[in-house]
Protein backbone atom coordinates (compact mmCIF):
# COMPACT_ATOMS: atom_id res chain seq x y z
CA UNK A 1 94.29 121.38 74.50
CA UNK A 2 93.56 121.12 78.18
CA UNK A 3 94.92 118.02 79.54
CA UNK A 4 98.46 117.65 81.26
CA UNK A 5 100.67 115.31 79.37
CA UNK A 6 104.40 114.21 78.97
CA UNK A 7 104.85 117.17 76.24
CA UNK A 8 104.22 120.02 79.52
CA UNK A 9 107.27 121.59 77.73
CA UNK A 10 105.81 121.99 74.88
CA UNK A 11 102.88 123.42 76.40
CA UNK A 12 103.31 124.75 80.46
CA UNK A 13 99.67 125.96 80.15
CA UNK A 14 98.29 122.41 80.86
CA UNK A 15 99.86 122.85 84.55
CA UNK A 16 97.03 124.95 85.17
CA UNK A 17 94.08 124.27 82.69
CA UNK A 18 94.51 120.29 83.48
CA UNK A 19 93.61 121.02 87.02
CA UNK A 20 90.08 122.97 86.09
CA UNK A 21 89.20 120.76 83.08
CA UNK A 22 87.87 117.23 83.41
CA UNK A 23 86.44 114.32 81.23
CA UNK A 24 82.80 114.19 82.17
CA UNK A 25 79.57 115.80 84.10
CA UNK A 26 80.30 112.95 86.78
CA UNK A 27 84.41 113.51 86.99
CA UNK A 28 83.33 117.21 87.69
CA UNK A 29 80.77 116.28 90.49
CA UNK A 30 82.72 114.12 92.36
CA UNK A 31 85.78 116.50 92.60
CA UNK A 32 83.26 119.30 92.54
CA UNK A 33 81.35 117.70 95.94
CA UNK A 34 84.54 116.68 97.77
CA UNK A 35 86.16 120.07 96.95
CA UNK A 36 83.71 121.50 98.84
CA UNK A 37 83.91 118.55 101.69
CA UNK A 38 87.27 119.02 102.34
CA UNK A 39 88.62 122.48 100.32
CA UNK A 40 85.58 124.21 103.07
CA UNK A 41 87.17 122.93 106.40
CA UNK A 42 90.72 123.86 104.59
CA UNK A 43 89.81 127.44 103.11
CA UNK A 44 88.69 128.30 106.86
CA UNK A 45 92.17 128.39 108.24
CA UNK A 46 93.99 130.24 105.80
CA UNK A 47 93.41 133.14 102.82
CA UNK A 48 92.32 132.54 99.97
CA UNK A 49 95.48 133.21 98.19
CA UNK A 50 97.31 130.68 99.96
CA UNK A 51 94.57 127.84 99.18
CA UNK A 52 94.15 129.10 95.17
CA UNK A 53 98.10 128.40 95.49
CA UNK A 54 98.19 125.19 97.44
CA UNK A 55 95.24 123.66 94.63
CA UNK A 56 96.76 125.05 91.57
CA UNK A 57 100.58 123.92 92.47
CA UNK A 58 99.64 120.43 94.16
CA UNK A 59 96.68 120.25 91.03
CA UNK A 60 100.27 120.53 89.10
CA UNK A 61 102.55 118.36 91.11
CA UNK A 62 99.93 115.82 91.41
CA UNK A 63 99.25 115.73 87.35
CA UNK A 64 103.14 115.78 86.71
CA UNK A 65 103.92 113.11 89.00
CA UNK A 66 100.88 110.81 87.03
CA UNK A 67 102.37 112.11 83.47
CA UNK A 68 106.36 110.80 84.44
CA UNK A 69 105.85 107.88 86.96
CA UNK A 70 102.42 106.96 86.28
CA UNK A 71 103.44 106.62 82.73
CA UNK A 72 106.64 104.53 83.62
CA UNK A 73 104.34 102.01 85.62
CA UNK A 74 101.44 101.85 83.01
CA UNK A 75 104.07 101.56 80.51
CA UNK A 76 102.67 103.99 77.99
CA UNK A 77 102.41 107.90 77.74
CA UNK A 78 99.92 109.15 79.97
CA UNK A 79 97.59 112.68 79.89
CA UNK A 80 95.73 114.10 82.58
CA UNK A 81 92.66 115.79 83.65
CA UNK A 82 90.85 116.64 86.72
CA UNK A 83 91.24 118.61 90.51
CA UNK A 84 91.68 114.96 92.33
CA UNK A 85 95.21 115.27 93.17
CA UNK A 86 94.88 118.76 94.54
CA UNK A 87 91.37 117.42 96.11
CA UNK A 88 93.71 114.47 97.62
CA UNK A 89 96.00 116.89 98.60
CA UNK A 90 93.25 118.79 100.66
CA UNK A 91 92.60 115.99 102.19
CA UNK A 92 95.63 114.94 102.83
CA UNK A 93 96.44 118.18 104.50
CA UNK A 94 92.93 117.92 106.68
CA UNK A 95 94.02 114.34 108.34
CA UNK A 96 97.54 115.51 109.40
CA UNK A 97 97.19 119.53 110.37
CA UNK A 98 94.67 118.80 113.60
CA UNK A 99 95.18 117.68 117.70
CA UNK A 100 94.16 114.42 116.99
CA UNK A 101 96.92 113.89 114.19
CA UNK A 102 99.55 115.61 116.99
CA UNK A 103 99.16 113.37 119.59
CA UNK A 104 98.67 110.21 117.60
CA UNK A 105 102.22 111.35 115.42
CA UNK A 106 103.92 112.30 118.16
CA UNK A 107 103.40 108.69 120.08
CA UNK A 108 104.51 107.08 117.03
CA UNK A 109 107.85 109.24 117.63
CA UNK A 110 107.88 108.55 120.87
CA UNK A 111 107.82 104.47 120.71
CA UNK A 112 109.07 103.69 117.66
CA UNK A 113 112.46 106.30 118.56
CA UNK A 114 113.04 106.43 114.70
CA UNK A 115 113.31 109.76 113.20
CA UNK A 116 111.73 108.28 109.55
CA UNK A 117 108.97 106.62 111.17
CA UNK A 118 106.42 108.80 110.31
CA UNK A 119 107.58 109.91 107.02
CA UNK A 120 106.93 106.11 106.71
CA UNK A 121 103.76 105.93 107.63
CA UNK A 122 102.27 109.07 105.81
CA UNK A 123 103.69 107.55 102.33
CA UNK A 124 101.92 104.45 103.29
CA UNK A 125 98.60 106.47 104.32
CA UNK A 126 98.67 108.00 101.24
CA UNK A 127 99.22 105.12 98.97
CA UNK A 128 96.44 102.55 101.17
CA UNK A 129 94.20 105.38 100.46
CA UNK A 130 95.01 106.50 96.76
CA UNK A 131 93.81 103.20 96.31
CA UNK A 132 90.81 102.43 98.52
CA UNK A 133 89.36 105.69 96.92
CA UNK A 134 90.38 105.78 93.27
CA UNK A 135 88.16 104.20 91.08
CA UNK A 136 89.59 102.05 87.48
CA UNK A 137 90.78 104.05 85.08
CA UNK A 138 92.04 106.98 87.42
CA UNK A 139 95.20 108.72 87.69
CA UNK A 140 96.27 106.38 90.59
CA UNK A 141 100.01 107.79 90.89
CA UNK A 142 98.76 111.47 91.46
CA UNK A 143 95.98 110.66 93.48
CA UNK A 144 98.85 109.37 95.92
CA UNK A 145 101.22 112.19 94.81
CA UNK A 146 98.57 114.76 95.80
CA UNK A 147 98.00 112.68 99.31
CA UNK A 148 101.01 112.37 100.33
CA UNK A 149 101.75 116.34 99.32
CA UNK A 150 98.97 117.07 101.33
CA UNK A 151 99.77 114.70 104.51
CA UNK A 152 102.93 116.78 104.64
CA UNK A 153 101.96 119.79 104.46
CA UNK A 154 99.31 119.38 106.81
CA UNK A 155 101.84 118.41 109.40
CA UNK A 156 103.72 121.70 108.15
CA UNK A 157 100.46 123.48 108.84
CA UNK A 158 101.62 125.23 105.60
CA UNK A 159 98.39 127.01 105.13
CA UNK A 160 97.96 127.73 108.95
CA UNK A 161 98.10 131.77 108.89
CA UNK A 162 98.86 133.34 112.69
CA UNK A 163 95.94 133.33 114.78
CA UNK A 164 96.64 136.82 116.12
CA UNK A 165 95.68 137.73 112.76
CA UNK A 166 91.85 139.09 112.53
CA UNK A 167 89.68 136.80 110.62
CA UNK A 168 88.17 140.20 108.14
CA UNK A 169 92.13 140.25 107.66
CA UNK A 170 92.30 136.59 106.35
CA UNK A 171 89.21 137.13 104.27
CA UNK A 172 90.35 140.68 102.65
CA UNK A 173 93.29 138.94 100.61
């Protein structure tokens, strides 16, 4: 009833409901504890409308890309449960929206002088670490998806709001 699968037409509810429901006590720890690793550091620099709406929609994009590609590579029809792609995504967003990221993406500009160089190398990121940190049995393809979505976006600084703004303001909304 929950999970996201290849009949989302059928029923669009599952784009949400996937992303809060999961298989087991342990699958809700482990999102549950680094949700609150990484979703804390996140949540700080924007409102929380804007992170509810970054989890929810990358929670989506992450299970849709599993449900269509994951299937095609697996070779069978796929469902979905779980916040790990919009917990990727988090993360994701974390590595690439700091000074440190900056300066080490902006040398890569500068000596490799190719414009798709770092596109490059944030795909890669995300699918070396998709892999290092999904376990068997996981929804590999939007543990990536939800990486890569986030390495992007962090580089965006999508969720950055303007820091003339008064932090009561960010907190009010």
């Amino acid at each position: 009833l929950f999970a996201l699968s290849p009949i989302v037409v059928i029923e669009p509810w599952t784009l949400i409901t996937s992303t809060y429901a999961h298989g087991s006590i342990g699958h809700l720890m482990s999102n549950l504890i680094a949700l609150i690793l990484f979703g804390a550091l996140v949540e700080r620099t924007t409102t929380r409308l804007r992170f509810h709406t970054f989890f929810i929609l990358t929670g989506a994009l992450a299970g849709v890309a599993e449900i269509t590609l994951g299937s095609l590579l697996a070779f069978s029809p796929r469902a979905v449960l779980g916040a790990s792609g919009a917990v990727f995504a988090l993360f994701g967003y974390l590595i690439t929206s700091n000074a440190i990221a900056d300066t080490l993406i902006d040398t890569i500009d500068r000596v490799t002088d190719i414009s798709w160089a770092v596109t490059a190398v944030l795909i890669i990121v995300a699918a070396v670490m998709a892999i290092l940190l999904s376990g068997p049995g996981t929804a590999l393809v939007g543990h990536a998806a939800g990486l890569a979505i986030g390495l992007v976006a962090g580089r965006m600084r999508l969720l950055r709001i303007d820091n003339s703004s008064s932090t009561s303001a960010q907190r009010s909304v």
